[in-house]
N, C-alpha and C. Protein backbone atom coordinates (compact mmCIF):
# COMPACT_ATOMS: atom_id res chain seq x y z
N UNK A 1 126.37 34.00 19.52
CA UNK A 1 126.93 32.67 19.35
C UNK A 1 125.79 31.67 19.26
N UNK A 2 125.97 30.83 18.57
CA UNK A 2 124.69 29.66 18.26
C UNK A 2 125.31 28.22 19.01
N UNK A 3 123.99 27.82 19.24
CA UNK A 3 123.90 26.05 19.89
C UNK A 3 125.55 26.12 19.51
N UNK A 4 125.87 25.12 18.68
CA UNK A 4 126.65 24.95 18.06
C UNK A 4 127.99 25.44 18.38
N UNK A 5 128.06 26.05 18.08
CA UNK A 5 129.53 26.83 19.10
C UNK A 5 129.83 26.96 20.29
N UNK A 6 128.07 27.05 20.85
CA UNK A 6 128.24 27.17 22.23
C UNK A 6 128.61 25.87 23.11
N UNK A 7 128.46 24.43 22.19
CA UNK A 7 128.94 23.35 22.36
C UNK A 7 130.33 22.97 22.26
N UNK A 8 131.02 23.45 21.32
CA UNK A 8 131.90 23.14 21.18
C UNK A 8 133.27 23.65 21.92
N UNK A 9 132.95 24.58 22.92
CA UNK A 9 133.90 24.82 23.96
C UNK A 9 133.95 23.51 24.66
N UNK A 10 133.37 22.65 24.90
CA UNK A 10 134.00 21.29 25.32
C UNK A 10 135.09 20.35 25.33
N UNK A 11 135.55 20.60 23.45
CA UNK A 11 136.54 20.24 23.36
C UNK A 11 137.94 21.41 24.07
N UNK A 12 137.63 22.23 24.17
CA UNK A 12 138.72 23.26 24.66
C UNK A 12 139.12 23.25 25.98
N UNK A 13 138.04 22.87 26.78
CA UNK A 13 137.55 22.62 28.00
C UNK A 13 138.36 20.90 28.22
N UNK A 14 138.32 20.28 27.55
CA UNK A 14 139.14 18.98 27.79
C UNK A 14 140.71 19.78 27.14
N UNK A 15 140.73 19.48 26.32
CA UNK A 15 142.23 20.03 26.33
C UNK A 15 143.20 21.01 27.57
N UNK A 16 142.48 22.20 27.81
CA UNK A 16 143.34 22.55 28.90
C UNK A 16 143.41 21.65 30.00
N UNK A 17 142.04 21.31 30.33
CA UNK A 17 142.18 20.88 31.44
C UNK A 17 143.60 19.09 31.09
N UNK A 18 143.49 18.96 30.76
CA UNK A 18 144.45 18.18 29.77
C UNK A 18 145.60 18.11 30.24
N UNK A 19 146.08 19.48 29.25
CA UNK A 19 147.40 20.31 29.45
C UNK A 19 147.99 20.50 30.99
N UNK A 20 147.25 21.00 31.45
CA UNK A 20 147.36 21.06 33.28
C UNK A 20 147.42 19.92 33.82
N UNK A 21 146.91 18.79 33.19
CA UNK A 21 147.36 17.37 34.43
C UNK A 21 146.51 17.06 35.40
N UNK A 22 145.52 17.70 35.07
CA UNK A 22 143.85 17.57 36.05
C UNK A 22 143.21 16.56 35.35
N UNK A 23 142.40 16.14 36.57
CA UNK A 23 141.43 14.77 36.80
C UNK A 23 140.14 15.51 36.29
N UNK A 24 138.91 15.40 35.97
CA UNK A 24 137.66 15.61 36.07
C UNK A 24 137.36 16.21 37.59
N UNK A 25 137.92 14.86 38.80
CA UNK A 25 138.01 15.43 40.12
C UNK A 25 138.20 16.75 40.75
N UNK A 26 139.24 16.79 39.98
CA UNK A 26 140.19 17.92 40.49
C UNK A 26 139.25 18.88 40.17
N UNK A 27 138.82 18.96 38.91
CA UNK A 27 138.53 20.39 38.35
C UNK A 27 136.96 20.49 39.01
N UNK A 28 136.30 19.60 39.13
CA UNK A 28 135.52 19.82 40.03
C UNK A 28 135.32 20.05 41.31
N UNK A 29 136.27 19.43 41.67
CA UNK A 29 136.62 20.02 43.53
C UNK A 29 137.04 21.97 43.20
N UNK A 30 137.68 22.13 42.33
CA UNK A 30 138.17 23.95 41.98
C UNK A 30 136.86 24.49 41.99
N UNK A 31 135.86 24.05 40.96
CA UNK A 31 134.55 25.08 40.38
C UNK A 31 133.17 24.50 40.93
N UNK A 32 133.57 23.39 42.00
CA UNK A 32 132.06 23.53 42.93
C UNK A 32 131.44 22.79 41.40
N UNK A 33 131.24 22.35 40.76
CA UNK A 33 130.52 21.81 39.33
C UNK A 33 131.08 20.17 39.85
N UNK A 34 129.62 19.43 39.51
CA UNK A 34 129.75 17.70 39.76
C UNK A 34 130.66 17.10 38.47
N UNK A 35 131.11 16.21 38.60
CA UNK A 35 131.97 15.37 37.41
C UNK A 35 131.32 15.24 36.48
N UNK A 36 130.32 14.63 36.45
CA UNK A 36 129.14 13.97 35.47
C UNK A 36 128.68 15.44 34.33
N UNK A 37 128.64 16.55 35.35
CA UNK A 37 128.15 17.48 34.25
C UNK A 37 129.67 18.40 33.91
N UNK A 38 130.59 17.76 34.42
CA UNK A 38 131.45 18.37 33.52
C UNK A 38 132.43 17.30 32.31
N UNK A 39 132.01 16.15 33.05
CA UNK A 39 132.39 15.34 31.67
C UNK A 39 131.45 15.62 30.40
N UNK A 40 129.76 15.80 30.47
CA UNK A 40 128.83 16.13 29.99
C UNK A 40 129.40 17.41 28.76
N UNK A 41 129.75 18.09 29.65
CA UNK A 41 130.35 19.87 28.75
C UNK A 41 131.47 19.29 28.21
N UNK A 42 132.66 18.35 28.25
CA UNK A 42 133.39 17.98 27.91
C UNK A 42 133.25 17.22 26.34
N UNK A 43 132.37 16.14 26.84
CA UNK A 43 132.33 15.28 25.18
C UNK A 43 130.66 15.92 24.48
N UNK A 44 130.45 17.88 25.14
CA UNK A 44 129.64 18.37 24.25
C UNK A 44 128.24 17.96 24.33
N UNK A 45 127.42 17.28 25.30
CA UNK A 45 126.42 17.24 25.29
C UNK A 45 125.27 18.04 26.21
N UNK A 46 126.50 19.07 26.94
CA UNK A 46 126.17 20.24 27.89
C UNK A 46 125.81 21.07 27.39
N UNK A 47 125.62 22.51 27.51
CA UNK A 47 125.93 23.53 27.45
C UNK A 47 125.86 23.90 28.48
N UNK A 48 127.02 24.53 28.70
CA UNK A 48 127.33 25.75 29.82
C UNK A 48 126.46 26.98 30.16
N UNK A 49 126.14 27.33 31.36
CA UNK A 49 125.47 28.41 31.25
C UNK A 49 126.67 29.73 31.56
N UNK A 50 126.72 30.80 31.28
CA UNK A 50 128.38 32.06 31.36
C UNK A 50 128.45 31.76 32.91
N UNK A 51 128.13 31.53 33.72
CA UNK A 51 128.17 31.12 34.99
C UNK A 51 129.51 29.94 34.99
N UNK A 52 128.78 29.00 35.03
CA UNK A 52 129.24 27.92 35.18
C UNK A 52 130.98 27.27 33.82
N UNK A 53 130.59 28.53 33.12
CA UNK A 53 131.69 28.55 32.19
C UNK A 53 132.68 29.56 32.95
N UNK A 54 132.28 30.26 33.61
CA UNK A 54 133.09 31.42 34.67
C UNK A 54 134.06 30.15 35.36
N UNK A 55 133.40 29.81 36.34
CA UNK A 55 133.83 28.48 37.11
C UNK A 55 134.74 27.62 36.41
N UNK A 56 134.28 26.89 35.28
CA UNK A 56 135.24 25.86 34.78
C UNK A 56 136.65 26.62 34.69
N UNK A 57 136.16 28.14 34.10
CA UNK A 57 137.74 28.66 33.76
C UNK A 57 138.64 28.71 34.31
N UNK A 58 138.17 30.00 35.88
CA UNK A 58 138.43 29.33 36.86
C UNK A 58 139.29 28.50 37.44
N UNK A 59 139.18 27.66 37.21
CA UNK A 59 139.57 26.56 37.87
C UNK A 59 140.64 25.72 37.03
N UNK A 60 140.31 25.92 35.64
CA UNK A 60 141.43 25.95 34.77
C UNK A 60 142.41 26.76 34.44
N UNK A 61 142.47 28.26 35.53
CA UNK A 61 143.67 29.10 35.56
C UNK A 61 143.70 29.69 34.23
N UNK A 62 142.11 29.87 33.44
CA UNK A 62 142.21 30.60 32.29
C UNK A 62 141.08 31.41 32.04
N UNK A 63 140.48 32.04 31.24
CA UNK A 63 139.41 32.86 31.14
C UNK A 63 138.36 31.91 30.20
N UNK A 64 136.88 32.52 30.00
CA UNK A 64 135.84 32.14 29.15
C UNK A 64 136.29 32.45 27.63
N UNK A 65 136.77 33.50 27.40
CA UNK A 65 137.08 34.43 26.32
C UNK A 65 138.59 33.44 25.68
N UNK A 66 139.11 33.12 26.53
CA UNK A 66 140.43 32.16 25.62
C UNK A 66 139.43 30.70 25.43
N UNK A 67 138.93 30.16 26.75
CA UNK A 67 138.18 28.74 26.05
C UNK A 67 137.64 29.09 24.44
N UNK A 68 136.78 30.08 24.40
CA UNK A 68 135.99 30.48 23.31
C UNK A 68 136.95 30.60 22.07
N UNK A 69 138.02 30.87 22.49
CA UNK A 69 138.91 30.92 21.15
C UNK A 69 139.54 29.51 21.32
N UNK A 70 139.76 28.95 21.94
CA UNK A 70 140.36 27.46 21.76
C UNK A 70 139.56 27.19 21.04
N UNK A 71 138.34 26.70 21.84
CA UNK A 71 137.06 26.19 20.99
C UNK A 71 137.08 26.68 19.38
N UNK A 72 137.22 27.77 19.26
CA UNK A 72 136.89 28.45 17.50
C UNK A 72 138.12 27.72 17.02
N UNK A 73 138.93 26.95 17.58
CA UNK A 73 139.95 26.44 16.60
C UNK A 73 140.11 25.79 16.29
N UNK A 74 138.79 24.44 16.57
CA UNK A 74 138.22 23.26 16.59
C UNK A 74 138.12 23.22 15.01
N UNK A 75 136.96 24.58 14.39
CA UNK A 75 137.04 24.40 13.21
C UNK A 75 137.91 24.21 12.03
N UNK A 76 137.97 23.43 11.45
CA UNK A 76 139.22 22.65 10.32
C UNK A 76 139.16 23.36 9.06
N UNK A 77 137.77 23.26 8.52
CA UNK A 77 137.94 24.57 7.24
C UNK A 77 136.90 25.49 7.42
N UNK A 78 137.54 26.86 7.06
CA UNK A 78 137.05 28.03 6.69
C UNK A 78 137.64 28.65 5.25
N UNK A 79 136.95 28.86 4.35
CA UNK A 79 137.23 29.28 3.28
C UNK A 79 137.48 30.91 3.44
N UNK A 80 138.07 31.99 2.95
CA UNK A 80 138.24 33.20 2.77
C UNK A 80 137.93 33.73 1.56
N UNK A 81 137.56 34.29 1.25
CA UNK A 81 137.61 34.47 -0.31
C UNK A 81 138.52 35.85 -0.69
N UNK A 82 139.27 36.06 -1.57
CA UNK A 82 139.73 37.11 -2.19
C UNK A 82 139.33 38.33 -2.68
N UNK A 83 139.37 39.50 -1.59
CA UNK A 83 138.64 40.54 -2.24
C UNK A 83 139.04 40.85 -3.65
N UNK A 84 138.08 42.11 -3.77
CA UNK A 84 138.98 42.95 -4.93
C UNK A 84 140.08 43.55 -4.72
N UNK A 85 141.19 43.37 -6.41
CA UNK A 85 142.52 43.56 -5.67
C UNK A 85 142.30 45.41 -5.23
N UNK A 86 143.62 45.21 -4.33
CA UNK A 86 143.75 46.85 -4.33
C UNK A 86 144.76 46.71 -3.37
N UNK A 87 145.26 47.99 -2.63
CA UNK A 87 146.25 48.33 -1.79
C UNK A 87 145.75 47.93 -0.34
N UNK A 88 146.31 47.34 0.67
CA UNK A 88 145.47 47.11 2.03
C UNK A 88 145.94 46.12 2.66
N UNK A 89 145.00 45.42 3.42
CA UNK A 89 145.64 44.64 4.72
C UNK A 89 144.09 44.01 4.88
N UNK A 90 144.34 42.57 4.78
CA UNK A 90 143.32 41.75 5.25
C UNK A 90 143.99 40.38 5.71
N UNK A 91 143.01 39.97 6.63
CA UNK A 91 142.96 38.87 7.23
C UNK A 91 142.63 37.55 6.26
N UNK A 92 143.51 36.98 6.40
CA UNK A 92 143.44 35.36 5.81
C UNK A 92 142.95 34.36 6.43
N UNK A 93 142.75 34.23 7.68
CA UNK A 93 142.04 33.38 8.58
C UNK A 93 141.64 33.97 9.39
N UNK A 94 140.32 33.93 9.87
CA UNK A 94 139.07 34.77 10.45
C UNK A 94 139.15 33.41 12.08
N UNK A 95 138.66 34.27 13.07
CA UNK A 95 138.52 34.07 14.37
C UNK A 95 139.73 33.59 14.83
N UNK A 96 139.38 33.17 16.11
CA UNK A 96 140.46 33.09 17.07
C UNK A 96 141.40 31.39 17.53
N UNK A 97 141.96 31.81 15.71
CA UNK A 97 142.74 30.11 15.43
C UNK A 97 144.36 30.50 16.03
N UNK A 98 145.01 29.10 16.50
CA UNK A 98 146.10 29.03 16.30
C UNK A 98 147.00 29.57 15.35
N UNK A 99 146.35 30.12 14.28
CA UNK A 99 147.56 30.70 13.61
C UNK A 99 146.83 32.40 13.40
N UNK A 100 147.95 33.16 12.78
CA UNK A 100 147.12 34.31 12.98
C UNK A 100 147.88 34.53 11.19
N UNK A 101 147.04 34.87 10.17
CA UNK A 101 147.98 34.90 9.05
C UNK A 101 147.20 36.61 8.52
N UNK A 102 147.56 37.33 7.59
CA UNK A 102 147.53 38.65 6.87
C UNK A 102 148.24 38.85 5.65
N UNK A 103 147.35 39.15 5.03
CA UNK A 103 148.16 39.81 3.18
C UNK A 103 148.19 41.36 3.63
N UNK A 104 149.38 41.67 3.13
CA UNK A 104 149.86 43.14 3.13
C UNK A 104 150.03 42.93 1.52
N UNK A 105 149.03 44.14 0.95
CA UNK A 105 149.41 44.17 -0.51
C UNK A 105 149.54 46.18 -0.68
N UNK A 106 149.82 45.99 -1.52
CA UNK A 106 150.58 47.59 -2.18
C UNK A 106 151.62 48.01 -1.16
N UNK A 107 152.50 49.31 -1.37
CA UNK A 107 153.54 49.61 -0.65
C UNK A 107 153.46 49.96 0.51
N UNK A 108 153.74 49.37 1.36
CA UNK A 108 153.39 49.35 3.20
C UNK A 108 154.73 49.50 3.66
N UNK A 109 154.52 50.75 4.66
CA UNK A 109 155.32 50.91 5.38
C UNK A 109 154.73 52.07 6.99
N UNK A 110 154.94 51.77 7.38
CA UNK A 110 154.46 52.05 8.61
C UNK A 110 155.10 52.83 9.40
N UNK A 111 156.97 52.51 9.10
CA UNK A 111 157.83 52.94 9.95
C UNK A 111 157.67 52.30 11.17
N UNK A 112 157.02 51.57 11.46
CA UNK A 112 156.79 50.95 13.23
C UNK A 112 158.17 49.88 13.16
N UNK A 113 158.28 49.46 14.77
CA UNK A 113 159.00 48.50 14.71
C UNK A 113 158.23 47.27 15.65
N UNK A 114 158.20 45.84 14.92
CA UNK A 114 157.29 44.90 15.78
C UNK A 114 157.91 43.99 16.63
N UNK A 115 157.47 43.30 17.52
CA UNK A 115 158.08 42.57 18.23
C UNK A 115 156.60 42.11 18.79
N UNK A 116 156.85 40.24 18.44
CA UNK A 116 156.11 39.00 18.46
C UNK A 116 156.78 38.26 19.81
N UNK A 117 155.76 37.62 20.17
CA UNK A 117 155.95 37.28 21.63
C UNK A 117 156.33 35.71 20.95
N UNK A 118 155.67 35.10 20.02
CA UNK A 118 155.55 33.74 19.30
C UNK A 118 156.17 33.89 18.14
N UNK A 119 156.86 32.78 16.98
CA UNK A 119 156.78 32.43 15.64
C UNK A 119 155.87 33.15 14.52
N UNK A 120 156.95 33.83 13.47
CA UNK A 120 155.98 34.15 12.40
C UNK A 120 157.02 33.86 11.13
N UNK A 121 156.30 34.12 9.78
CA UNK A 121 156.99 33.88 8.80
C UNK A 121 156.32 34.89 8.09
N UNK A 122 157.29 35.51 6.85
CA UNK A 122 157.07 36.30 6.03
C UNK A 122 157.12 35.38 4.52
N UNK A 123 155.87 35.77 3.77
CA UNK A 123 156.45 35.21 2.37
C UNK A 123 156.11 36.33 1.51
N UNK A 124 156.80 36.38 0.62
CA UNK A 124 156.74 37.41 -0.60
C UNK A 124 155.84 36.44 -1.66
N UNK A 125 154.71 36.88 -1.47
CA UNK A 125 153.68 36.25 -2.97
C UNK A 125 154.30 37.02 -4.17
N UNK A 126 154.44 38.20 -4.39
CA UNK A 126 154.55 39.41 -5.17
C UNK A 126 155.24 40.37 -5.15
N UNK A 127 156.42 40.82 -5.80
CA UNK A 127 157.36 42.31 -5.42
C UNK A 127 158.35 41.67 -4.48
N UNK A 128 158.45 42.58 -3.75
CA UNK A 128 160.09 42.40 -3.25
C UNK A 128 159.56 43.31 -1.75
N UNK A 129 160.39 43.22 -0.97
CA UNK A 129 160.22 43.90 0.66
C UNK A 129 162.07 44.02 1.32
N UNK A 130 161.91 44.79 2.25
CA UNK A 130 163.34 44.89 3.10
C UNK A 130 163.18 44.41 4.47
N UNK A 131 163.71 44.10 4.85
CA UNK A 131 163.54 43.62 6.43
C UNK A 131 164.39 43.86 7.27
N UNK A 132 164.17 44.50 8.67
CA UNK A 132 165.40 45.32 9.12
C UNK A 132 164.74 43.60 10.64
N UNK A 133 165.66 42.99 10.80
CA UNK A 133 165.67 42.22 12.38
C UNK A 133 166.95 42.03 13.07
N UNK A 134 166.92 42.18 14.11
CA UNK A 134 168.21 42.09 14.57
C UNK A 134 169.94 42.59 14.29
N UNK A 135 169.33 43.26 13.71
CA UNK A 135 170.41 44.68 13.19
C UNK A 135 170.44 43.79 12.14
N UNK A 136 170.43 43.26 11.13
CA UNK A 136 170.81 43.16 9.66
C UNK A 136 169.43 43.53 8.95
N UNK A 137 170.12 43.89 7.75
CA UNK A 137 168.60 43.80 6.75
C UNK A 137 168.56 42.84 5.73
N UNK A 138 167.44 42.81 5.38
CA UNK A 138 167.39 41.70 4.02
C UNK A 138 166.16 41.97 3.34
N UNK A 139 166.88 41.76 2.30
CA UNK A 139 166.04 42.18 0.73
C UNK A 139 165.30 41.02 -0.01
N UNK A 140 163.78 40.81 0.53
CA UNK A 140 163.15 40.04 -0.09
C UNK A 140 162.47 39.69 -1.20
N UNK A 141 162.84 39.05 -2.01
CA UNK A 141 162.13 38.98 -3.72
C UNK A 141 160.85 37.95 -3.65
N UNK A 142 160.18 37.89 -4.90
CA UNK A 142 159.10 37.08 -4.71
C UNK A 142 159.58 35.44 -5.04
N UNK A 143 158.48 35.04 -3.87
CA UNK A 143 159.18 33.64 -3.62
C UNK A 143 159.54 32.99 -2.67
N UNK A 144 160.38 34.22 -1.50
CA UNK A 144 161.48 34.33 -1.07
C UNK A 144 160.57 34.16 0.51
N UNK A 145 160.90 33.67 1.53
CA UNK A 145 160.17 33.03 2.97
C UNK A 145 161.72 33.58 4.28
N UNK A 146 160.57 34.65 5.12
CA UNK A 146 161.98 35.28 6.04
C UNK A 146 161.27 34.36 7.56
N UNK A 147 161.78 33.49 8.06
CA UNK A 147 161.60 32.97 9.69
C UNK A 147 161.88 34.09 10.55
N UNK A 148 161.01 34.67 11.70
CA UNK A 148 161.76 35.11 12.93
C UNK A 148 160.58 34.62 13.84
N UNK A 149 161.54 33.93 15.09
CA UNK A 149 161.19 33.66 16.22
C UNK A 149 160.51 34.58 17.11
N UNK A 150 159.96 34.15 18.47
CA UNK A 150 159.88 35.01 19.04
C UNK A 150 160.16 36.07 19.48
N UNK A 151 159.98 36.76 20.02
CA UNK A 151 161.01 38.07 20.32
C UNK A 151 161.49 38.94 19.90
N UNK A 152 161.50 38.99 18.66
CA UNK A 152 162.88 39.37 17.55
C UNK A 152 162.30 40.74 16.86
N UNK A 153 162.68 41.72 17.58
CA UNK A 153 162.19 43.26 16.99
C UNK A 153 162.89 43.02 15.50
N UNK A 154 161.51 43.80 14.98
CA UNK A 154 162.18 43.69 13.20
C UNK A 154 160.84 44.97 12.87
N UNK A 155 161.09 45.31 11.61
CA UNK A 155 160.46 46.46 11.02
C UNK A 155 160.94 45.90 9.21
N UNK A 156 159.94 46.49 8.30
CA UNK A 156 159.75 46.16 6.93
C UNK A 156 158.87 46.97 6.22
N UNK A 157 159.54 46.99 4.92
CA UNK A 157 158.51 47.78 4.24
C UNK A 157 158.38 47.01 2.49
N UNK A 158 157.81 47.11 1.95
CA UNK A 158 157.08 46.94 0.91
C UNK A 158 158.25 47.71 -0.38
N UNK A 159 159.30 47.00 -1.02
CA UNK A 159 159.99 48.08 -2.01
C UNK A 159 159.37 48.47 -3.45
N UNK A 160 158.08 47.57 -3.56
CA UNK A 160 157.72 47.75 -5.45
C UNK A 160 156.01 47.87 -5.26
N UNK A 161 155.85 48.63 -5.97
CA UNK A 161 153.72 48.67 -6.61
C UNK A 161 153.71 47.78 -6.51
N UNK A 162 152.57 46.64 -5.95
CA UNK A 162 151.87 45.73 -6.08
C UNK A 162 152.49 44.52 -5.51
N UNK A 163 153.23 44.98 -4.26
CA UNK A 163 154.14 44.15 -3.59
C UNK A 163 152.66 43.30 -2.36
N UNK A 164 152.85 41.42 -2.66
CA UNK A 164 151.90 41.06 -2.06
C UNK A 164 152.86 39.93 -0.90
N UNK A 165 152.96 40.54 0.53
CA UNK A 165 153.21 39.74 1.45
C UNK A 165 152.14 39.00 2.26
N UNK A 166 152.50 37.70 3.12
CA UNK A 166 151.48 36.89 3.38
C UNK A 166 152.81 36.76 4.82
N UNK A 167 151.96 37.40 6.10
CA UNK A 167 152.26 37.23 7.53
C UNK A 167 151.61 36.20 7.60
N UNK A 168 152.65 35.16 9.10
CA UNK A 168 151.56 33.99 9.48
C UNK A 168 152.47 33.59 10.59
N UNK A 169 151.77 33.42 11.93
CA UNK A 169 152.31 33.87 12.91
C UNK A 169 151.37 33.10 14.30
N UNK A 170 152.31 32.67 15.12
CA UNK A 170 151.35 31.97 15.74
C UNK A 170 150.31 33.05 16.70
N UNK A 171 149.11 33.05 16.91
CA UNK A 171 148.30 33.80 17.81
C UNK A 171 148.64 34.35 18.78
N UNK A 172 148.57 35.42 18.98
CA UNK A 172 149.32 36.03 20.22
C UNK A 172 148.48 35.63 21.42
N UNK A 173 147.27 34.96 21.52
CA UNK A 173 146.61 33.95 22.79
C UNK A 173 147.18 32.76 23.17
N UNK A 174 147.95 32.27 22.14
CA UNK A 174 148.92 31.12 22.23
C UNK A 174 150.02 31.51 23.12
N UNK A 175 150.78 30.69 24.20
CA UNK A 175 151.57 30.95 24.56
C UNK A 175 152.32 29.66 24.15
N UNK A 176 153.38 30.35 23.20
CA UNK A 176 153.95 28.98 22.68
C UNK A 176 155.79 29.49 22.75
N UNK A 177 155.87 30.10 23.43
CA UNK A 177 157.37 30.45 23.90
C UNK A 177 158.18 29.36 24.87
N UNK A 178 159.15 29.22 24.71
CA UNK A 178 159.81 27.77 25.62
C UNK A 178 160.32 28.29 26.52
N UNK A 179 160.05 27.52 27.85
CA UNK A 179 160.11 27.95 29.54
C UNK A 179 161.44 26.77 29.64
N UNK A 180 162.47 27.87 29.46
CA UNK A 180 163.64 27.06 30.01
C UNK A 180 163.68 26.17 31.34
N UNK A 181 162.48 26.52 32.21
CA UNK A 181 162.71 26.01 33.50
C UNK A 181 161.88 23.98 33.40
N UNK A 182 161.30 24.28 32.09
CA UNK A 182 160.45 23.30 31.76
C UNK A 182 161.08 22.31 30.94
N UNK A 183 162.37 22.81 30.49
CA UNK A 183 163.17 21.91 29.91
C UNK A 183 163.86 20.77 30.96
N UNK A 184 164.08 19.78 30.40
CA UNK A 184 165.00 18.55 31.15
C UNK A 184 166.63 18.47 30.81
């Protein structure tokens, strides 16, 4: 990891701590770390040593390894480029962003059955697909965009040569499922 990245867990580092409803105080009274140098790591003019990034986590009731992916999600563009075509499975957005997206191209079928803890969507770029969720099936043409929520065991396969689907799905580091108890 470079300078650079290694800075930018700051912003991730304010956000949770954020999210949780903590003071600077607070989170410093948790990780033994003074305010000043954690506002410092905050608006990025720190760097953390894995120590002291142990601690912040810590204390934010999360790990180094999720800050590090918050942080990677800071970045706004990343370009991908398009391999050569062929049959396969690649990633459309690289590191550890809020969204998690994949092209499934040629006839895929796996036989598995999946089940997403978060939001995903299916789109048919190309060909046609079946979709077995929640006991119905459905027959997707190109064009054609299938929603399933969390939870929702489903299984699919690919019906034509050169069938190009595009998964996109929120990160399974995300916990973005709704806590009925959190509702009003």
């Amino acid at each position: 990891m470079d300078d650079k990245e290694a800075l930018r867990v700051g912003a991730a580092v304010r956000r949770r701590r954020r999210s949780l409803g903590m003071t600077l105080a607070a989170v410093a009274a948790r990780s033994g770390l003074s305010v000043p140098f954690l506002s410092q790591i905050e608006n990025e003019r720190a760097r953390p040593s894995i120590r002291s990034l142990e601690r912040v986590a810590d204390a934010l009731e999360t790990t180094p390894a999720q800050l590090h992916a918050a942080a990677d999600s800071a970045r706004t563009v990343d370009v991908v480029r398009a391999p050569d075509p062929g049959p396969g499975v690649r990633r459309v957005v690289r590191g550890g962003h809020q969204l998690n997206a994949k092209e499934f191209t040629g006839e895929q079928d796996t036989g598995r059955e999946y089940q997403h803890r978060n939001d995903e969507i299916m789109y048919i770029a190309d060909g046609a697909a079946e979709v077995e969720a929640e006991g119905c099936a459905y027959r997707l043409e190109r064009g054609d965009t299938l929603y399933l929520s969390g939870g929702v065991r489903h299984r699919w396969r690919a019906t034509e040569p050169g069938t190009r689907i595009l998964v996109v799905a929120v990160a399974e580091h995300i916990d973005a499922t709704v806590d009925p108890r959190r509702q009003s």
